[in-house]
N, C-alpha and C. Protein backbone atom coordinates (compact mmCIF):
# COMPACT_ATOMS: atom_id res chain seq x y z
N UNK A 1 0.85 -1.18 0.00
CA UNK A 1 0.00 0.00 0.00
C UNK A 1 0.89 1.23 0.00
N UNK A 2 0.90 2.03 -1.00
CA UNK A 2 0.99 3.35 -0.81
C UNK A 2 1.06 4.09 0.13
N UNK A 3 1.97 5.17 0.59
CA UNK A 3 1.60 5.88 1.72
C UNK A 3 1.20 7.17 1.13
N UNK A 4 0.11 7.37 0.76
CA UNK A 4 -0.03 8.58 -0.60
C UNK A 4 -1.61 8.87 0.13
N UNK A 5 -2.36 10.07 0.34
CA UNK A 5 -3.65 9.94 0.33
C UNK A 5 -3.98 10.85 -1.08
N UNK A 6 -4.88 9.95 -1.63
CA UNK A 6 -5.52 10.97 -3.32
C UNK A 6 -6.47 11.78 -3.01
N UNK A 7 -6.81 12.46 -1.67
CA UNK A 7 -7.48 13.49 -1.89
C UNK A 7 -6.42 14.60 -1.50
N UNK A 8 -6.13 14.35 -0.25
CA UNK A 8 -5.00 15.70 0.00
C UNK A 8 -3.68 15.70 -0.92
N UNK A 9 -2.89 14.36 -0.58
CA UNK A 9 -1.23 14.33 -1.42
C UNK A 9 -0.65 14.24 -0.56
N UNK A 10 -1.17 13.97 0.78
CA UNK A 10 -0.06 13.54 1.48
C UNK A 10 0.75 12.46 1.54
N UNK A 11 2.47 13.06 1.38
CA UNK A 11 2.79 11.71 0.84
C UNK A 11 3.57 11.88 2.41
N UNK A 12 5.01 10.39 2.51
CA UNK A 12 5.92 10.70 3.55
C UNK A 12 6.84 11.60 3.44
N UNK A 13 6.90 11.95 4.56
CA UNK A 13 8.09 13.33 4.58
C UNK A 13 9.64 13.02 5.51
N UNK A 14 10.31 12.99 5.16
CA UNK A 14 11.87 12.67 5.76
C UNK A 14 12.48 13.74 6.89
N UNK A 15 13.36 13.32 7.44
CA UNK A 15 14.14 13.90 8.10
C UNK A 15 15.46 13.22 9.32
N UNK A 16 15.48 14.06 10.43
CA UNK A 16 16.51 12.93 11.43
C UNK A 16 16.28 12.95 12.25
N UNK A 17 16.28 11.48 12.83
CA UNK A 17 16.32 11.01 14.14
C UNK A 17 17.67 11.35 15.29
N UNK A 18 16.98 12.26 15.98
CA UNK A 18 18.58 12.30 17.32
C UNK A 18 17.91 11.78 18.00
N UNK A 19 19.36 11.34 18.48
CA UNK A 19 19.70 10.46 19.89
C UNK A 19 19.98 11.27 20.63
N UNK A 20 19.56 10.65 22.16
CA UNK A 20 20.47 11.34 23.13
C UNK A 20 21.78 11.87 23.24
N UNK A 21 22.39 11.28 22.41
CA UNK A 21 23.75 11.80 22.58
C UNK A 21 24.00 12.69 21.02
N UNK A 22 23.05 13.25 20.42
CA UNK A 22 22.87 14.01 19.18
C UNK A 22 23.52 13.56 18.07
N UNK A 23 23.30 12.53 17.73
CA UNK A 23 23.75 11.42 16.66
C UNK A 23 22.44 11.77 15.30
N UNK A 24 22.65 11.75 14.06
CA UNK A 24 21.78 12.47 13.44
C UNK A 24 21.56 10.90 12.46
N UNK A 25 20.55 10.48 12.69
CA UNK A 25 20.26 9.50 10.97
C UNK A 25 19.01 9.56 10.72
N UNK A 26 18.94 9.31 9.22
CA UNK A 26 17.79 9.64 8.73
C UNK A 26 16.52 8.71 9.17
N UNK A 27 15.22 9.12 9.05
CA UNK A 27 14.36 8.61 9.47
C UNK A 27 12.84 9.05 8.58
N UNK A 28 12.03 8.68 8.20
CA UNK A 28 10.93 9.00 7.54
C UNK A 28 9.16 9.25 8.37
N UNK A 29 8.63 10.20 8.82
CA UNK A 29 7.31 9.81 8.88
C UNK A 29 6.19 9.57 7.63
N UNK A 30 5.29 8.68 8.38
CA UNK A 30 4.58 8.54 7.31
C UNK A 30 2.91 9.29 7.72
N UNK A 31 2.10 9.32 6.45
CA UNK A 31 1.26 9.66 7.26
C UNK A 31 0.26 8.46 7.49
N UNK A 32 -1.08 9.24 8.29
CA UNK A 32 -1.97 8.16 8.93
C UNK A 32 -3.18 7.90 7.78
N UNK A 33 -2.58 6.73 6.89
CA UNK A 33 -3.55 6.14 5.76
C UNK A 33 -4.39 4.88 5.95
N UNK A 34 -5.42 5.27 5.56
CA UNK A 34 -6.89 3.95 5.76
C UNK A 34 -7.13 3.95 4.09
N UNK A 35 -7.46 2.14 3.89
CA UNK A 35 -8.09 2.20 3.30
C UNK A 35 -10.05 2.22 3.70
N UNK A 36 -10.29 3.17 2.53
CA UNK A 36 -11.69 3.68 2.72
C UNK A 36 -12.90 2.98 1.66
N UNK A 37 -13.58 2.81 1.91
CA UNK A 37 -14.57 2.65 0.76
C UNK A 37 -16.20 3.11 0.92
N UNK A 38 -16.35 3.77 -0.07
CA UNK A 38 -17.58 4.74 -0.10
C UNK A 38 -18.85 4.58 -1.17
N UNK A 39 -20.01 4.91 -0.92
CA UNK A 39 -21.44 4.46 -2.09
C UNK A 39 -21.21 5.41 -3.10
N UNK A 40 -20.93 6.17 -3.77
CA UNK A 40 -21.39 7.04 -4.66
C UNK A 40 -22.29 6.86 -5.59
N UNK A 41 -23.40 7.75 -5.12
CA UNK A 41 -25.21 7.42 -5.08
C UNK A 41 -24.85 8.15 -7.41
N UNK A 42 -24.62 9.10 -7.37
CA UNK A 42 -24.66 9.25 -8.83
C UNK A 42 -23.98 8.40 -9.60
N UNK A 43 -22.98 7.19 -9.38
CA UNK A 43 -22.25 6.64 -10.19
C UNK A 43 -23.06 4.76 -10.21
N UNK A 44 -23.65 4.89 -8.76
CA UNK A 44 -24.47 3.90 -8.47
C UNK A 44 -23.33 2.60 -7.81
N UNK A 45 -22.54 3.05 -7.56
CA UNK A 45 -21.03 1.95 -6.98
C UNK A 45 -20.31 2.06 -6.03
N UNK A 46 -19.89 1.61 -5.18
CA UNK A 46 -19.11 1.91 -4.44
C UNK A 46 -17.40 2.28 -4.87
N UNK A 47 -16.35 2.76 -4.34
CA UNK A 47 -15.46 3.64 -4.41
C UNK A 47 -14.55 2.79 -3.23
N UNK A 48 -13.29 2.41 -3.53
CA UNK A 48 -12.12 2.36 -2.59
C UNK A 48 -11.30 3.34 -2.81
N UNK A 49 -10.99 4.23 -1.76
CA UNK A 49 -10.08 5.01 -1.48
C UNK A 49 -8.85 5.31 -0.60
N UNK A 50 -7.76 5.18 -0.87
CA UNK A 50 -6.77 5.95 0.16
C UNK A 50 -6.65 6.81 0.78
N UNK A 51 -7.23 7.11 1.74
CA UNK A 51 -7.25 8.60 2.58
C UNK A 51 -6.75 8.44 3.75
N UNK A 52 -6.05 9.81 4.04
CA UNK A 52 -5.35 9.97 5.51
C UNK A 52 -6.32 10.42 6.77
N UNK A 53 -6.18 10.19 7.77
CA UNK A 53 -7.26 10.87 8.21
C UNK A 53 -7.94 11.98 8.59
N UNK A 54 -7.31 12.74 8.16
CA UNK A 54 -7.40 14.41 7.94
C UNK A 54 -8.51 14.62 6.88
N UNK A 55 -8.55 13.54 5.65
CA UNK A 55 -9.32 13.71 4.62
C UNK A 55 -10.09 12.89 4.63
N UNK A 56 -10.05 11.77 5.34
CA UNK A 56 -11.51 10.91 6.24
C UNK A 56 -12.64 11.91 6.96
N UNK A 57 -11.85 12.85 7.68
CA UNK A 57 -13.02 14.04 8.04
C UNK A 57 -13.36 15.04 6.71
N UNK A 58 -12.46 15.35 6.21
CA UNK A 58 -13.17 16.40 4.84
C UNK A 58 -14.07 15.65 4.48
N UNK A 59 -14.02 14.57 4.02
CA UNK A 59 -14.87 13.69 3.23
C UNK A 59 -16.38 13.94 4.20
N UNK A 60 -16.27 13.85 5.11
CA UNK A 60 -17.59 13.64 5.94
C UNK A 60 -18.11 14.90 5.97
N UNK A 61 -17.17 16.28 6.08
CA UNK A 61 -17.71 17.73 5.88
C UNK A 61 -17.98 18.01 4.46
N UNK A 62 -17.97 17.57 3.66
CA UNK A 62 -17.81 17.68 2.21
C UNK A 62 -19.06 16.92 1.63
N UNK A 63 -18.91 15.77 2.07
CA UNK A 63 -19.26 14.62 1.01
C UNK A 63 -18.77 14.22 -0.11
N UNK A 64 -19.49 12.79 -0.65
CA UNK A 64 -18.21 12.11 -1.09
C UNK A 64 -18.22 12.89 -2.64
N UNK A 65 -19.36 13.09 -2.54
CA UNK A 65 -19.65 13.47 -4.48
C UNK A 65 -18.45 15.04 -4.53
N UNK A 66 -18.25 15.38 -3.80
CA UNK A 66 -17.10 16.30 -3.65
C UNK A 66 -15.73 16.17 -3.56
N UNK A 67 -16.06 15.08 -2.75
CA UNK A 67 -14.70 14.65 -2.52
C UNK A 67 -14.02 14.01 -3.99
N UNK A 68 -14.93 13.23 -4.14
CA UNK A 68 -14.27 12.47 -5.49
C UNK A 68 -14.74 13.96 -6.86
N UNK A 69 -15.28 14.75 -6.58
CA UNK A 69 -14.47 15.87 -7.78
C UNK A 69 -13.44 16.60 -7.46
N UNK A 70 -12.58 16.76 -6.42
CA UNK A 70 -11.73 17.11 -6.00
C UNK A 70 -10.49 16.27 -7.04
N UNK A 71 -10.87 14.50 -6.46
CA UNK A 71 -9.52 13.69 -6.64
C UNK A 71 -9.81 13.84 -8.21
N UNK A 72 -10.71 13.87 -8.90
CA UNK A 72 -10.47 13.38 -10.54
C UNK A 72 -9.83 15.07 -10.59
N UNK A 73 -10.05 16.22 -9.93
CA UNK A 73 -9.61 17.39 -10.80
C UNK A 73 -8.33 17.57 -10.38
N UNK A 74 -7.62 16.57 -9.11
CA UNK A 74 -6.30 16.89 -9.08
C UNK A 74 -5.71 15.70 -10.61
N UNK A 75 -6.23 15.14 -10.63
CA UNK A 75 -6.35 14.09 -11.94
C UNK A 75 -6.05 12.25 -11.64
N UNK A 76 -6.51 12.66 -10.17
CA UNK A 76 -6.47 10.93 -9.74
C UNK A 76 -7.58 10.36 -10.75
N UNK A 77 -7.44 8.90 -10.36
CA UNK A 77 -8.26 8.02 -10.99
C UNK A 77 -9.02 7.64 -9.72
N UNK A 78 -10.66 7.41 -9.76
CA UNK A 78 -11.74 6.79 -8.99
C UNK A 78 -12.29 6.07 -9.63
């Protein structure tokens, strides 16, 4: 699985891990991805999606018929 969400873009972001004794190596967070799956009443189908959970709540303030014109106009595929 991807660590990518297709509505926001959040992908992982890098940086370094110190130690106590200020030792620097690299280290990555990722973000917090679910897979999702949703009805979309105009397409008549349900929808699996990758979303983080930041965009698990848009989705719910939004709705989905929004949400998914969002992802096709960043030019994801649904």
């Amino acid at each position: 699985m991807s660590a990518h969400c297709q509505l926001t873009g959040t992908a992982p972001v890098s940086g370094n891990r110190v130690s106590h004794s200020h030792r620097r190596t690299r280290r990555r967070w990722n973000p917090n991805i679910h897979n999702r799956r949703y009805w979309l009443p105009s397409e008549g189908r349900s929808v699996r999606l990758t979303l983080s959970a930041r965009a698990i709540k848009t989705v719910d303030a939004i709705g989905i018929e929004a949400a998914v014109a969002r992802i096709r106009a960043r030019g994801g595929k649904v």
